[in-house]
PDB file of N, CA and C in Angstrom:
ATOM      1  N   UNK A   1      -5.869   0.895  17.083  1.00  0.00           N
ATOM      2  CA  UNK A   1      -5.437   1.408  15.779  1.00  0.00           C
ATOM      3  C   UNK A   1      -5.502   0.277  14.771  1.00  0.00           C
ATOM      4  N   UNK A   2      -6.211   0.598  13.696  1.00  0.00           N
ATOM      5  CA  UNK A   2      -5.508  -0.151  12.302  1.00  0.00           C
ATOM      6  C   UNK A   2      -5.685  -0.160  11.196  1.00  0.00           C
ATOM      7  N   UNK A   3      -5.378  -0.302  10.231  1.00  0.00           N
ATOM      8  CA  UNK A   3      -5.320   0.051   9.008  1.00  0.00           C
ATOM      9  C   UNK A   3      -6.207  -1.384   7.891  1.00  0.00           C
ATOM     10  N   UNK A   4      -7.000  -0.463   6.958  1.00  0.00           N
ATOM     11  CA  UNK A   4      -7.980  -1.176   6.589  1.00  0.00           C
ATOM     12  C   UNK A   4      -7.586  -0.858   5.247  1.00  0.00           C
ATOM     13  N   UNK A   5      -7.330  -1.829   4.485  1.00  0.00           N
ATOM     14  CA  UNK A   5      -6.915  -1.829   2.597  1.00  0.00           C
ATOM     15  C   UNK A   5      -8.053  -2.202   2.111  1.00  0.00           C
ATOM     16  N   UNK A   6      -8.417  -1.787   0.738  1.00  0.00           N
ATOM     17  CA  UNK A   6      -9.570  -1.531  -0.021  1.00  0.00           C
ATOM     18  C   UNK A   6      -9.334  -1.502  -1.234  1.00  0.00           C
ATOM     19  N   UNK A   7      -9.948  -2.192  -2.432  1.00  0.00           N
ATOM     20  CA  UNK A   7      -9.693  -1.807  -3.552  1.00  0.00           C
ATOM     21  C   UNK A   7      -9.061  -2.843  -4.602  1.00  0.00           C
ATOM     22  N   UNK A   8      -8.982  -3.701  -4.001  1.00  0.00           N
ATOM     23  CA  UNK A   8      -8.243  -5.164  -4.769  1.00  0.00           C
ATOM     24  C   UNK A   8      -9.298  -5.283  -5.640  1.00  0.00           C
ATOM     25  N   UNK A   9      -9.112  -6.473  -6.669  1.00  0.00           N
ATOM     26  CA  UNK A   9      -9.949  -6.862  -7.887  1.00  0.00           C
ATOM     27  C   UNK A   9      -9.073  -7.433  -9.040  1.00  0.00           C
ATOM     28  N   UNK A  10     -10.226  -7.809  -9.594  1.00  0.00           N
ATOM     29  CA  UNK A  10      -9.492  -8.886 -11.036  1.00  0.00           C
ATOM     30  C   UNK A  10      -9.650  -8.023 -11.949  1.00  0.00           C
ATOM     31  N   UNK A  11      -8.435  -7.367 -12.534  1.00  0.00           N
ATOM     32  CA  UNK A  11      -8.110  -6.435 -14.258  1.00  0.00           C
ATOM     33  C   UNK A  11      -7.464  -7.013 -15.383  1.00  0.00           C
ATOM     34  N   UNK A  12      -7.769  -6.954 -16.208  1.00  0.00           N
ATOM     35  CA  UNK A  12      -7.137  -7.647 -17.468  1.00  0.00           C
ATOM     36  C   UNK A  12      -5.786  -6.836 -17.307  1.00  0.00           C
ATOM     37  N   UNK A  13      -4.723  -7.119 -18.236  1.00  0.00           N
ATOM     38  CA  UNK A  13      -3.630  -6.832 -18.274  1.00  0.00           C
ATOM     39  C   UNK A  13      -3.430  -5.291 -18.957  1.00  0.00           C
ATOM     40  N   UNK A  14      -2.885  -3.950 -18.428  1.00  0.00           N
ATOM     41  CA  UNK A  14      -3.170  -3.060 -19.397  1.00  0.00           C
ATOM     42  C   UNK A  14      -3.765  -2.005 -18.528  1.00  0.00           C
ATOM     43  N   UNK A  15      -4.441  -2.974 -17.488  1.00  0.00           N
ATOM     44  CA  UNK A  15      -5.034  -1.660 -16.854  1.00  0.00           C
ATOM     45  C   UNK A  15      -4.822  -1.145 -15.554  1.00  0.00           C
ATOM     46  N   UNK A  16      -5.692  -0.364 -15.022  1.00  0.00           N
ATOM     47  CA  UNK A  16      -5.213   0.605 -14.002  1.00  0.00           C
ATOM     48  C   UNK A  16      -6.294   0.004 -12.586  1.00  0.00           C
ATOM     49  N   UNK A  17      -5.618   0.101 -11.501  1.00  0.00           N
ATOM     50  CA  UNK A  17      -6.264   0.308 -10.359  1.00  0.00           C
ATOM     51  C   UNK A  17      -5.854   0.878  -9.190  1.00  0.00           C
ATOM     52  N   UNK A  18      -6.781   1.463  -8.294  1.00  0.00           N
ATOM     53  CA  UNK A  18      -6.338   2.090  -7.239  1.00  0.00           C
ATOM     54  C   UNK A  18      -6.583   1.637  -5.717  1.00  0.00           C
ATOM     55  N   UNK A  19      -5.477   1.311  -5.049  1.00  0.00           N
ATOM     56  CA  UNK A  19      -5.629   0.065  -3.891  1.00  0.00           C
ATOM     57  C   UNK A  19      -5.415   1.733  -2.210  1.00  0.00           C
ATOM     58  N   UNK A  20      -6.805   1.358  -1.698  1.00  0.00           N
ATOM     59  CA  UNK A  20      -6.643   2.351  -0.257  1.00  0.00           C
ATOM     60  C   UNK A  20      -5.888   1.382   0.894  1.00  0.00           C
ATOM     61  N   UNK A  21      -5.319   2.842   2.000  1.00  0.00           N
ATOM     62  CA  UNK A  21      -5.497   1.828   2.923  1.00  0.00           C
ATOM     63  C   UNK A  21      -6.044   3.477   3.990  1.00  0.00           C
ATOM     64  N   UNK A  22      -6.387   2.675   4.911  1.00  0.00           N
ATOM     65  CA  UNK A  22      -7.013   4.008   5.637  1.00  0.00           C
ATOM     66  C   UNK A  22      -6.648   3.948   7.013  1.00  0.00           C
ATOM     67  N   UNK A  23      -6.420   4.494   7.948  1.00  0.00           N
ATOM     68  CA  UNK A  23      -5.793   4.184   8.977  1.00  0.00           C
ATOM     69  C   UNK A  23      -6.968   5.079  10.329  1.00  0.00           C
ATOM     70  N   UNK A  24      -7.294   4.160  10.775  1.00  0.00           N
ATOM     71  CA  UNK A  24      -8.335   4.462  12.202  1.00  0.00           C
ATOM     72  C   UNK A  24      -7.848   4.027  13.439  1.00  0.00           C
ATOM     73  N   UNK A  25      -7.822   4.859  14.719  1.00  0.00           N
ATOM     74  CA  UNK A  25      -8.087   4.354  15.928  1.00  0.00           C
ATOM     75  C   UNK A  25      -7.777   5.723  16.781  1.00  0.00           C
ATOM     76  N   UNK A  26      -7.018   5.629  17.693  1.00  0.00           N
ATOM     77  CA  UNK A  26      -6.372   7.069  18.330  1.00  0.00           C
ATOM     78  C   UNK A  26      -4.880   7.012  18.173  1.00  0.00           C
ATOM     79  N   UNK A  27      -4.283   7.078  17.413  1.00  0.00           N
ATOM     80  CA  UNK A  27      -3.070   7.703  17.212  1.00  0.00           C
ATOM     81  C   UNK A  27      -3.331   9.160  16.479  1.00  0.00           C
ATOM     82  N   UNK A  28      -2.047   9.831  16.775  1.00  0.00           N
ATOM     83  CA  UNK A  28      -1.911  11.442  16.111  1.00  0.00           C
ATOM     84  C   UNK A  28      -1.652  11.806  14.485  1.00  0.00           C
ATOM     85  N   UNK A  29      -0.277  11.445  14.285  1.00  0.00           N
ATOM     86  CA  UNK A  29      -0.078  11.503  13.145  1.00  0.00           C
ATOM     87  C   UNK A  29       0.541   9.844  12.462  1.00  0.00           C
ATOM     88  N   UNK A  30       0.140  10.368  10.543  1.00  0.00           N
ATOM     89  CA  UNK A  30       0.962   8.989  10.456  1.00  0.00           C
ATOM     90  C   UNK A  30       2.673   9.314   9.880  1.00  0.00           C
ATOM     91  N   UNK A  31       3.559   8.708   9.749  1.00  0.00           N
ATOM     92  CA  UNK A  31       4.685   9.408   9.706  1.00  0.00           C
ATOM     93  C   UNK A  31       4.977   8.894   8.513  1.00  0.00           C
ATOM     94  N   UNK A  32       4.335   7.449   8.186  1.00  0.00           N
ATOM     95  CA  UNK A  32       4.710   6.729   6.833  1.00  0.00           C
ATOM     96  C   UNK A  32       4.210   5.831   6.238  1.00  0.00           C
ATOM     97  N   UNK A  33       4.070   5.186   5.268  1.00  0.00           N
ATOM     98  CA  UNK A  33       3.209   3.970   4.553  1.00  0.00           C
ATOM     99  C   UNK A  33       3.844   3.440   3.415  1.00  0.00           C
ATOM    100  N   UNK A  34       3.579   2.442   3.582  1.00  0.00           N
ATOM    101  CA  UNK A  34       3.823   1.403   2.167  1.00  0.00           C
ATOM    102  C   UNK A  34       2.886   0.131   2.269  1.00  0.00           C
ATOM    103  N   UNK A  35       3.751  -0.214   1.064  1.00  0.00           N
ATOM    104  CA  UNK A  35       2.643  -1.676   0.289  1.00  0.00           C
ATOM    105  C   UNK A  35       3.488  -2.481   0.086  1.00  0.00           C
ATOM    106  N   UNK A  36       3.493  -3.601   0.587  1.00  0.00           N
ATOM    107  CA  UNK A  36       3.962  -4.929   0.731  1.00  0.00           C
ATOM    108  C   UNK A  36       3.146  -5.989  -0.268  1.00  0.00           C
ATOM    109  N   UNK A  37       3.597  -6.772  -1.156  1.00  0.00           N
ATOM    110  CA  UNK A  37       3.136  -7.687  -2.066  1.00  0.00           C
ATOM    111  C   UNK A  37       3.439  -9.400  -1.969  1.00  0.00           C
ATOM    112  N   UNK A  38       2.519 -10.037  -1.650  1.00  0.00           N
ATOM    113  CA  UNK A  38       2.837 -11.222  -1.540  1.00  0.00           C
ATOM    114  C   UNK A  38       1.719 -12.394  -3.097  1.00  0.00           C
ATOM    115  N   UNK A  39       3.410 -12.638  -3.831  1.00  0.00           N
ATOM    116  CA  UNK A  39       2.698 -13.922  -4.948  1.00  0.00           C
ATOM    117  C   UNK A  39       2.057 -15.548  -4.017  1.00  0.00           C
ATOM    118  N   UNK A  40       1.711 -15.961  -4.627  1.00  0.00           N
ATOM    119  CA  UNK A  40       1.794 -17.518  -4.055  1.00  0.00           C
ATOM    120  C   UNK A  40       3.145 -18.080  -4.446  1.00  0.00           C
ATOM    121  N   UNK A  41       3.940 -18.737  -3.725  1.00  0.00           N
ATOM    122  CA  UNK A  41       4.916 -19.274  -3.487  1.00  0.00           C
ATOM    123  C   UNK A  41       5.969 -18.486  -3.326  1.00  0.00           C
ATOM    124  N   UNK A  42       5.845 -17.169  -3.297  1.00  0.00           N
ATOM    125  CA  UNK A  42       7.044 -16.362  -3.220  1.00  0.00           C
ATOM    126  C   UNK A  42       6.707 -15.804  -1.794  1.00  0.00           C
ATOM    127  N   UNK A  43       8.039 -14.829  -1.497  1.00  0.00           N
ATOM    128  CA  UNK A  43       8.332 -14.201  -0.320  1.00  0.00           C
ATOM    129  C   UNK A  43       7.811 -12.526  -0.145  1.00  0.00           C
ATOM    130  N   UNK A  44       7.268 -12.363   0.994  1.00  0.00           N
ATOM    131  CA  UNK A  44       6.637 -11.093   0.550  1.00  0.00           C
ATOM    132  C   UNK A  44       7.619 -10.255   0.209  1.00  0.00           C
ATOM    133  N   UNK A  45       7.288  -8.814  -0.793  1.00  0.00           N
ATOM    134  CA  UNK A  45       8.115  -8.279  -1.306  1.00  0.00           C
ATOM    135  C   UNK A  45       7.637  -6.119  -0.939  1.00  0.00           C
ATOM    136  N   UNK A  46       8.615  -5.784  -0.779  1.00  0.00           N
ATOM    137  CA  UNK A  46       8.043  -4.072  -0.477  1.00  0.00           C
ATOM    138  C   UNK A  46       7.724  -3.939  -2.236  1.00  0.00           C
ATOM    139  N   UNK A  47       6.644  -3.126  -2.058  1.00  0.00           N
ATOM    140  CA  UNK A  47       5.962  -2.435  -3.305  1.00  0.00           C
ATOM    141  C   UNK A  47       6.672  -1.555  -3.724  1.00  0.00           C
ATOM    142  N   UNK A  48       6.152  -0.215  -2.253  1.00  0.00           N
ATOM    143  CA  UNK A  48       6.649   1.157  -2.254  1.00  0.00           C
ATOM    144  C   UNK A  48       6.105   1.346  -1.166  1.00  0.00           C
ATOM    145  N   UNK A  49       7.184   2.762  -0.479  1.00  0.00           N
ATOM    146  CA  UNK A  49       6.617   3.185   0.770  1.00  0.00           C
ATOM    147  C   UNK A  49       7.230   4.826   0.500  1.00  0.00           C
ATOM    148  N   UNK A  50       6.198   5.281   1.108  1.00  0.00           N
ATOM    149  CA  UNK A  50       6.588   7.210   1.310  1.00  0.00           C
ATOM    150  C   UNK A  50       6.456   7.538   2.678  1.00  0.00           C
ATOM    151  N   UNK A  51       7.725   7.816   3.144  1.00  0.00           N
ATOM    152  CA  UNK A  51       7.317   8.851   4.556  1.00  0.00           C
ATOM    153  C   UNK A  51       7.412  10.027   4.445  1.00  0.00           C
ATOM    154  N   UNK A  52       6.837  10.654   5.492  1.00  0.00           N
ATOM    155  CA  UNK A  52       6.827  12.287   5.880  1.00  0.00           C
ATOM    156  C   UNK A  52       7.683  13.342   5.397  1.00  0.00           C
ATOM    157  N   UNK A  53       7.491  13.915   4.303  1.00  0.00           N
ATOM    158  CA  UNK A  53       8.595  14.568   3.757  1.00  0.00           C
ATOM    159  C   UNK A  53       8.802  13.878   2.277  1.00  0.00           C
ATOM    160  N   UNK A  54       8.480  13.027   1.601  1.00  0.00           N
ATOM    161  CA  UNK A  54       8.161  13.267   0.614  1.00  0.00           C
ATOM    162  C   UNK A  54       9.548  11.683   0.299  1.00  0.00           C
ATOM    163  N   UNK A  55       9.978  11.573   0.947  1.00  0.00           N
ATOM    164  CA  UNK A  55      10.661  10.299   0.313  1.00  0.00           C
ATOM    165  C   UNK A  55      10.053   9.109   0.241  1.00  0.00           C
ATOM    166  N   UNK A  56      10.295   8.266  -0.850  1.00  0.00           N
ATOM    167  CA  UNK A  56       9.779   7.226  -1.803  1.00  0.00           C
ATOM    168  C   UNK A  56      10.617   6.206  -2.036  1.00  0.00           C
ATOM    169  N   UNK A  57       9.914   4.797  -2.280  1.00  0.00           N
ATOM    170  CA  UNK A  57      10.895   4.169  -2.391  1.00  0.00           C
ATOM    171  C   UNK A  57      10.295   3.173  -3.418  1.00  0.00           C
ATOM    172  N   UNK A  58      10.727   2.477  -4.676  1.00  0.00           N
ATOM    173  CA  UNK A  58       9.685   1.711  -5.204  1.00  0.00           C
ATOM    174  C   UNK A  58      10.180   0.604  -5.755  1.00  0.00           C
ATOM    175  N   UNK A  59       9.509  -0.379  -5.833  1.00  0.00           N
ATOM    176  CA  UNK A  59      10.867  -1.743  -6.227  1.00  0.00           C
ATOM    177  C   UNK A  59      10.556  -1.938  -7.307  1.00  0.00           C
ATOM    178  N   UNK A  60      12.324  -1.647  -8.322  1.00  0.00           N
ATOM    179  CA  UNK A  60      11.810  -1.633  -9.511  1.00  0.00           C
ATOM    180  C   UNK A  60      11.281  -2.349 -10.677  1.00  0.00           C
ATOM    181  N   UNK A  61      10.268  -3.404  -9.751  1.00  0.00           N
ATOM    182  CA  UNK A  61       9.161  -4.217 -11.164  1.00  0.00           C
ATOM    183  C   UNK A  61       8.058  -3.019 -11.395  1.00  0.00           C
ATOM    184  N   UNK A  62       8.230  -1.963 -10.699  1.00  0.00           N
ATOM    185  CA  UNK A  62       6.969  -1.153 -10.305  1.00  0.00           C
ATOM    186  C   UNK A  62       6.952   0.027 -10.847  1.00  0.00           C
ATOM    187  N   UNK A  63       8.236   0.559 -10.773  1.00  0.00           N
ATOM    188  CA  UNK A  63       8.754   1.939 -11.170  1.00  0.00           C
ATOM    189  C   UNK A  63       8.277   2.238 -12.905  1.00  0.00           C
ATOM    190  N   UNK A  64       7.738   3.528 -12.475  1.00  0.00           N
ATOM    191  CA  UNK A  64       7.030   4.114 -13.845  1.00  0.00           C
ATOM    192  C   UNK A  64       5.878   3.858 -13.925  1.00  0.00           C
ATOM    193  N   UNK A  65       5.403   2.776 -12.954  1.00  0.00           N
ATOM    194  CA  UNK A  65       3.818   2.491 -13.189  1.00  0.00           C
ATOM    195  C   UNK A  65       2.775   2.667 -11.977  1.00  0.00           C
ATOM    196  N   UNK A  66       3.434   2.199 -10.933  1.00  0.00           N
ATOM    197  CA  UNK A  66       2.834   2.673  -9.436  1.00  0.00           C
ATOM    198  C   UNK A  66       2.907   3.738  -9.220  1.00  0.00           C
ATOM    199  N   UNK A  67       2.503   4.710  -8.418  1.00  0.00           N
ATOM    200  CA  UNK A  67       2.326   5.780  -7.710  1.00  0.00           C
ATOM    201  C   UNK A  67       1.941   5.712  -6.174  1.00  0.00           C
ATOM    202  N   UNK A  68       2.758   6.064  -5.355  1.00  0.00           N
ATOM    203  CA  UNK A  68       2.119   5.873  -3.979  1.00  0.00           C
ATOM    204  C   UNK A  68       2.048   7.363  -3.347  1.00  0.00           C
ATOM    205  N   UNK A  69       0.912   7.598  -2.344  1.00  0.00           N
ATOM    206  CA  UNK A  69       0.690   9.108  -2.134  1.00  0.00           C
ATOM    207  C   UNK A  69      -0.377   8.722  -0.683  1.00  0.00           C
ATOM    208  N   UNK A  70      -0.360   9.472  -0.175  1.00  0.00           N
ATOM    209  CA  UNK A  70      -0.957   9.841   1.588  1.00  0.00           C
ATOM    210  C   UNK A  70      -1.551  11.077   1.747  1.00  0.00           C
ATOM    211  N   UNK A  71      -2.766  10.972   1.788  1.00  0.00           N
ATOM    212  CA  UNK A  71      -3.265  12.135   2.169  1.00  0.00           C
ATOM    213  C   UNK A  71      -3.542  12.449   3.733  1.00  0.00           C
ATOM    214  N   UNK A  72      -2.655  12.705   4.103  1.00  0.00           N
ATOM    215  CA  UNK A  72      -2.412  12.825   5.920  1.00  0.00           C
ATOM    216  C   UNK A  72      -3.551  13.222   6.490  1.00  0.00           C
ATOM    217  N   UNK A  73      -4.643  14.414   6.015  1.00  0.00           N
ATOM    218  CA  UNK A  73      -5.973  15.117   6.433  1.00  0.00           C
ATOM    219  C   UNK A  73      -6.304  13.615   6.798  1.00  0.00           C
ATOM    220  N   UNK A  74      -6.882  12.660   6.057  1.00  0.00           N
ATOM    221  CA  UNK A  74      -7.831  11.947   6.049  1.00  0.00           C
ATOM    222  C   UNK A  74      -7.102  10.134   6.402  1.00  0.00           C
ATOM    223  N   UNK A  75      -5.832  10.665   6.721  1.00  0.00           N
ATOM    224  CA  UNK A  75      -4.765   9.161   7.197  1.00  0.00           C
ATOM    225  C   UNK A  75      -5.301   8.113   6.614  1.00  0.00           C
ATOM    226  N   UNK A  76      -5.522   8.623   4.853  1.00  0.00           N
ATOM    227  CA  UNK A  76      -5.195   7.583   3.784  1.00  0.00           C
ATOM    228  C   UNK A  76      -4.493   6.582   3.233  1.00  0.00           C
ATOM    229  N   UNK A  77      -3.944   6.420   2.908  1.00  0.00           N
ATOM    230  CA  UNK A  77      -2.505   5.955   1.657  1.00  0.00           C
ATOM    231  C   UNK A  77      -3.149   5.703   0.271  1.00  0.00           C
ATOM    232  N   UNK A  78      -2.692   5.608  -0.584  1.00  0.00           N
ATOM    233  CA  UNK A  78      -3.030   5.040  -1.616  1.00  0.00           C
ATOM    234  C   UNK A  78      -1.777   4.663  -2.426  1.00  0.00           C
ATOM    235  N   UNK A  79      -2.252   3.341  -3.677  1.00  0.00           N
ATOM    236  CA  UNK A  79      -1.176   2.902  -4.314  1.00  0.00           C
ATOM    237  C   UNK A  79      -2.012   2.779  -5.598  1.00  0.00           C
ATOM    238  N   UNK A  80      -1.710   3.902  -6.594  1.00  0.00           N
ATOM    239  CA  UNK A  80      -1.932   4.292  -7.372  1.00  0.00           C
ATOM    240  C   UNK A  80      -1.297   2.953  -8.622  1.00  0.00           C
ATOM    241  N   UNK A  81      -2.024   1.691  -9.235  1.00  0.00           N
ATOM    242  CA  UNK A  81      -1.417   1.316  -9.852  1.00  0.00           C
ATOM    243  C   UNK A  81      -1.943   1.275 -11.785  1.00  0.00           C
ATOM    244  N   UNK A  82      -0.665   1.638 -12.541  1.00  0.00           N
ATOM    245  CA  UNK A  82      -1.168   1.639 -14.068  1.00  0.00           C
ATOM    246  C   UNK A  82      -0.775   0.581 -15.170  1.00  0.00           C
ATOM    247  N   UNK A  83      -0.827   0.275 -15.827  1.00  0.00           N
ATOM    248  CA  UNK A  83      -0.157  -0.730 -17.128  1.00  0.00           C
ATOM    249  C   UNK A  83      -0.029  -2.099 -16.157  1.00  0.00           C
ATOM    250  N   UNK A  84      -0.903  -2.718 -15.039  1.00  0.00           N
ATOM    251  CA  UNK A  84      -1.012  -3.902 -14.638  1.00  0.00           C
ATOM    252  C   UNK A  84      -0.605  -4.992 -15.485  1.00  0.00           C
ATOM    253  N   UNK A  85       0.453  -5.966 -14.903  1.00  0.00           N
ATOM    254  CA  UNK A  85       0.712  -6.745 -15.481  1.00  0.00           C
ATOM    255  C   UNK A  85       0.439  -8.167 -15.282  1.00  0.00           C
ATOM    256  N   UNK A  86       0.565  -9.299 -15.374  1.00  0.00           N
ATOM    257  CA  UNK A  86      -0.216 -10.481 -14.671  1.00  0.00           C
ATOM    258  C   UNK A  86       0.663 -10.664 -13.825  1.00  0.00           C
ATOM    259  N   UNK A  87       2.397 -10.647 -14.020  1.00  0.00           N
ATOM    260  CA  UNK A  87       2.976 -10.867 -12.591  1.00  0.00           C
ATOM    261  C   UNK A  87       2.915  -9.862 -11.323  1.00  0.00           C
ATOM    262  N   UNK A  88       1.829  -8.907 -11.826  1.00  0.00           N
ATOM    263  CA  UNK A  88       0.931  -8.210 -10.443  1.00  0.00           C
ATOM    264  C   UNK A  88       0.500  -8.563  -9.249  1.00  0.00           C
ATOM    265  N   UNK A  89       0.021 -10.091  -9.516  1.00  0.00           N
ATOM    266  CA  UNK A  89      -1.163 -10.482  -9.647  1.00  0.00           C
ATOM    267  C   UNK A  89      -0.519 -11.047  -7.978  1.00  0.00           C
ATOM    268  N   UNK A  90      -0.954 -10.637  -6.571  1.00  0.00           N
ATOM    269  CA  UNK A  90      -0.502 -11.173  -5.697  1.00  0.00           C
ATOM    270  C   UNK A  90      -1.789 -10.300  -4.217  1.00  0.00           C
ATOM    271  N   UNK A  91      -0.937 -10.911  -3.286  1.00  0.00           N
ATOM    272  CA  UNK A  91      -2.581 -10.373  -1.843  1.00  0.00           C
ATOM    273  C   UNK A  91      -1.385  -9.440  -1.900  1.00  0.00           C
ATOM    274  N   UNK A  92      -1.666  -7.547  -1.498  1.00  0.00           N
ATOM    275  CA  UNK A  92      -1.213  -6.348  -1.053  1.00  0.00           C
ATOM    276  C   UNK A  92      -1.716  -6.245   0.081  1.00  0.00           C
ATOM    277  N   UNK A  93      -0.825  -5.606   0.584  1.00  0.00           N
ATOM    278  CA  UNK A  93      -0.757  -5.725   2.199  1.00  0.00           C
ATOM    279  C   UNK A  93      -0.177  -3.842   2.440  1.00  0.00           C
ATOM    280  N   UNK A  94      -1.077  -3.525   3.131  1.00  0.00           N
ATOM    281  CA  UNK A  94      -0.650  -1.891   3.395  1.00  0.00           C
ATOM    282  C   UNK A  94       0.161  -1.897   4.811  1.00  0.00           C
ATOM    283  N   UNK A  95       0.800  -1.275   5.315  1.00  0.00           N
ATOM    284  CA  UNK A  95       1.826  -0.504   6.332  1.00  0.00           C
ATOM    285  C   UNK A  95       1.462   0.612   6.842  1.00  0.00           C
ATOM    286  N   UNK A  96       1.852   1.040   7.915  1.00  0.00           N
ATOM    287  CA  UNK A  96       1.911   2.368   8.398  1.00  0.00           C
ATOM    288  C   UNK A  96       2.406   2.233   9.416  1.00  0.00           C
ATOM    289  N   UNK A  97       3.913   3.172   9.502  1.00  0.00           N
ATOM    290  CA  UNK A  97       3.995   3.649  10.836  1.00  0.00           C
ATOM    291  C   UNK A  97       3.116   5.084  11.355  1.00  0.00           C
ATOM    292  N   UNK A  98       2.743   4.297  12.305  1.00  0.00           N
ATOM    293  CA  UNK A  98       1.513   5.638  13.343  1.00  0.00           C
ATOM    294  C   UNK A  98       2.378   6.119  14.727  1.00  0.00           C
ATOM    295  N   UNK A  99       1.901   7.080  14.796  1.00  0.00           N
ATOM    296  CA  UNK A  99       2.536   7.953  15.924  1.00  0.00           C
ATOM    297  C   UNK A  99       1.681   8.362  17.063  1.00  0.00           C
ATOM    298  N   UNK A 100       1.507   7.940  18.317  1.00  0.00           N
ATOM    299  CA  UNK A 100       0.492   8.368  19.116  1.00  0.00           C
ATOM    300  C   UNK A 100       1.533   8.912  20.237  1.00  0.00           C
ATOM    301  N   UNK A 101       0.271   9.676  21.010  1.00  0.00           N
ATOM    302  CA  UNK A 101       1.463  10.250  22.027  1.00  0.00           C
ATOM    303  C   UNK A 101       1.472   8.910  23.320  1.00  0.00           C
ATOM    304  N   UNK A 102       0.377   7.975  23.618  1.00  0.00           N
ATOM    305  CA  UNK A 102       0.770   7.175  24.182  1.00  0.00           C
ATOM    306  C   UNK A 102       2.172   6.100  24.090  1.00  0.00           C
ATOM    307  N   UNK A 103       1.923   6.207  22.752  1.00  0.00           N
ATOM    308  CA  UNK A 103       2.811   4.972  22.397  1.00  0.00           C
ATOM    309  C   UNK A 103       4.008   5.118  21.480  1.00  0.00           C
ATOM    310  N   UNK A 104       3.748   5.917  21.189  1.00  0.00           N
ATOM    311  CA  UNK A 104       4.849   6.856  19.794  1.00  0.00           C
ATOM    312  C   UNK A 104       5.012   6.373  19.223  1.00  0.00           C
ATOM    313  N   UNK A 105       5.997   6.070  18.377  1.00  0.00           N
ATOM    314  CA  UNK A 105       6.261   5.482  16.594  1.00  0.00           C
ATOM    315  C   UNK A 105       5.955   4.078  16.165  1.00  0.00           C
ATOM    316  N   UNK A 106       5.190   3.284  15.987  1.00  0.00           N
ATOM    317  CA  UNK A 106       4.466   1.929  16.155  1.00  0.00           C
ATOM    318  C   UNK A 106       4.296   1.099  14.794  1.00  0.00           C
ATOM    319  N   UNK A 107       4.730   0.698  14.400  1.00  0.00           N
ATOM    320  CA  UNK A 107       4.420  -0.030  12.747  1.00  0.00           C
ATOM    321  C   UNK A 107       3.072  -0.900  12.746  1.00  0.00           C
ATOM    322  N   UNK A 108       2.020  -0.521  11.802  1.00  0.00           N
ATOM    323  CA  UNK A 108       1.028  -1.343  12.348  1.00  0.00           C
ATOM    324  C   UNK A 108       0.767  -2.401  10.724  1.00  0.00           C
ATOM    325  N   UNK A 109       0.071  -2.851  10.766  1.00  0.00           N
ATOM    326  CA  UNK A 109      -0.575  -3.939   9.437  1.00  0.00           C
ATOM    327  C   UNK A 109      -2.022  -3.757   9.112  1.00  0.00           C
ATOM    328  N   UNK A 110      -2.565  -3.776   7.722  1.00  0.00           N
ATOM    329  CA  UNK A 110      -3.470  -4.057   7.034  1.00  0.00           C
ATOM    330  C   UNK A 110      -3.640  -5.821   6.736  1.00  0.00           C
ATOM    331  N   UNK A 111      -4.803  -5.842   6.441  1.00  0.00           N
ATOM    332  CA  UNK A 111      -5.022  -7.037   5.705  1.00  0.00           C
ATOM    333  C   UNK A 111      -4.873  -7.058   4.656  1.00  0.00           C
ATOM    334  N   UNK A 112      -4.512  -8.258   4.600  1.00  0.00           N
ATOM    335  CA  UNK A 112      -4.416  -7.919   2.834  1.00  0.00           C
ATOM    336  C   UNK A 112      -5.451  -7.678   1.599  1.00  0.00           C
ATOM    337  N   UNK A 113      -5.655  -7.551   0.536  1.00  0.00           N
ATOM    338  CA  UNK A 113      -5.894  -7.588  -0.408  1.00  0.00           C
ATOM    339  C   UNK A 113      -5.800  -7.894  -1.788  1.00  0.00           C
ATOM    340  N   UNK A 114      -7.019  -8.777  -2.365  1.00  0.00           N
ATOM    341  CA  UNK A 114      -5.932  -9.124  -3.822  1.00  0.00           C
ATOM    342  C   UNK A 114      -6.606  -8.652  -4.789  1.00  0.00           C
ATOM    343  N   UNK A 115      -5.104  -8.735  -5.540  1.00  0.00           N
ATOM    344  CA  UNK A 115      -5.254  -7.827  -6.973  1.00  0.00           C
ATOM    345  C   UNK A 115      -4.745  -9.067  -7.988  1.00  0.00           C
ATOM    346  N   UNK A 116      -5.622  -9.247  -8.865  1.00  0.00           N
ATOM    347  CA  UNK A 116      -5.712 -10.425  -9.877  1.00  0.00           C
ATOM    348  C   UNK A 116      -5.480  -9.756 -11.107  1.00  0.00           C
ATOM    349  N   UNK A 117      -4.360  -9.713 -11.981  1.00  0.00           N
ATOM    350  CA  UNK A 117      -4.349  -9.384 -13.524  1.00  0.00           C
ATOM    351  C   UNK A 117      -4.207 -10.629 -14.260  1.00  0.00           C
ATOM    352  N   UNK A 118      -5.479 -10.341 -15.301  1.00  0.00           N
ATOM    353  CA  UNK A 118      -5.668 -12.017 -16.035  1.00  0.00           C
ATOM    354  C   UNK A 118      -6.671 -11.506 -17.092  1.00  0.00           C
ATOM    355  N   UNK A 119      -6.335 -12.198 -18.470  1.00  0.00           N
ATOM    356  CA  UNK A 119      -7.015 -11.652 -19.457  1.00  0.00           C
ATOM    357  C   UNK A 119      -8.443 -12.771 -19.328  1.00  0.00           C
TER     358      UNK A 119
END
């Protein structure tokens, strides 16, 4: 199993991008996801995460501007981000707990990805 993030890049300040993560191997369902943010010199930090059922969680440097959403068909995630700011600007790191029937509820990791806001 593991989860593959996509979508990082350098945006001027203002704008919008949309960061995947996609989740492959043999597990069944996924039950949950989030995005983890790491600056240089700081400590990694939760983005946002949604599990199964529709709860959300978003830390509020983020709130009003991120969007996080899972399209379970296709054991997506996405982190919908808008009005980028330069203290954005850090490697994202996707999550998922996966559910297999071998192994059942399992937290796995993405690589990271970076997202650069800079005029």
């Amino acid at each position: 199993v593991q989860l593959q993030a996509s979508g990082g890049g350098l945006v001027q300040p203002g704008e919008s991008l949309t960061l995947s993560c996609k989740a492959s191997g043999n597990f069944y369902i996924v039950n949950s996801m989030g995005w983890y943010r790491q600056a240089p010199g700081k400590q990694r930090e939760l983005v946002a995460s949604l599990v199964r059922g529709g709860s959300t969680r978003y830390a509020d440097s983020v709130k009003d501007r991120f969007t996080i959403s899972i399209d379970y068909a296709d054991k997506t995630g996405y982190l919908q981000m808008g009005n980028l700011k330069p203290e954005d600007t850090a490697v994202y790191y996707c999550t998922g707990n996966l559910y297999s029937y071998s192994l059942g509820s399992v937290d796995y990791w993405g690589q990271g990805t970076q997202v650069t806001v800079s005029s």
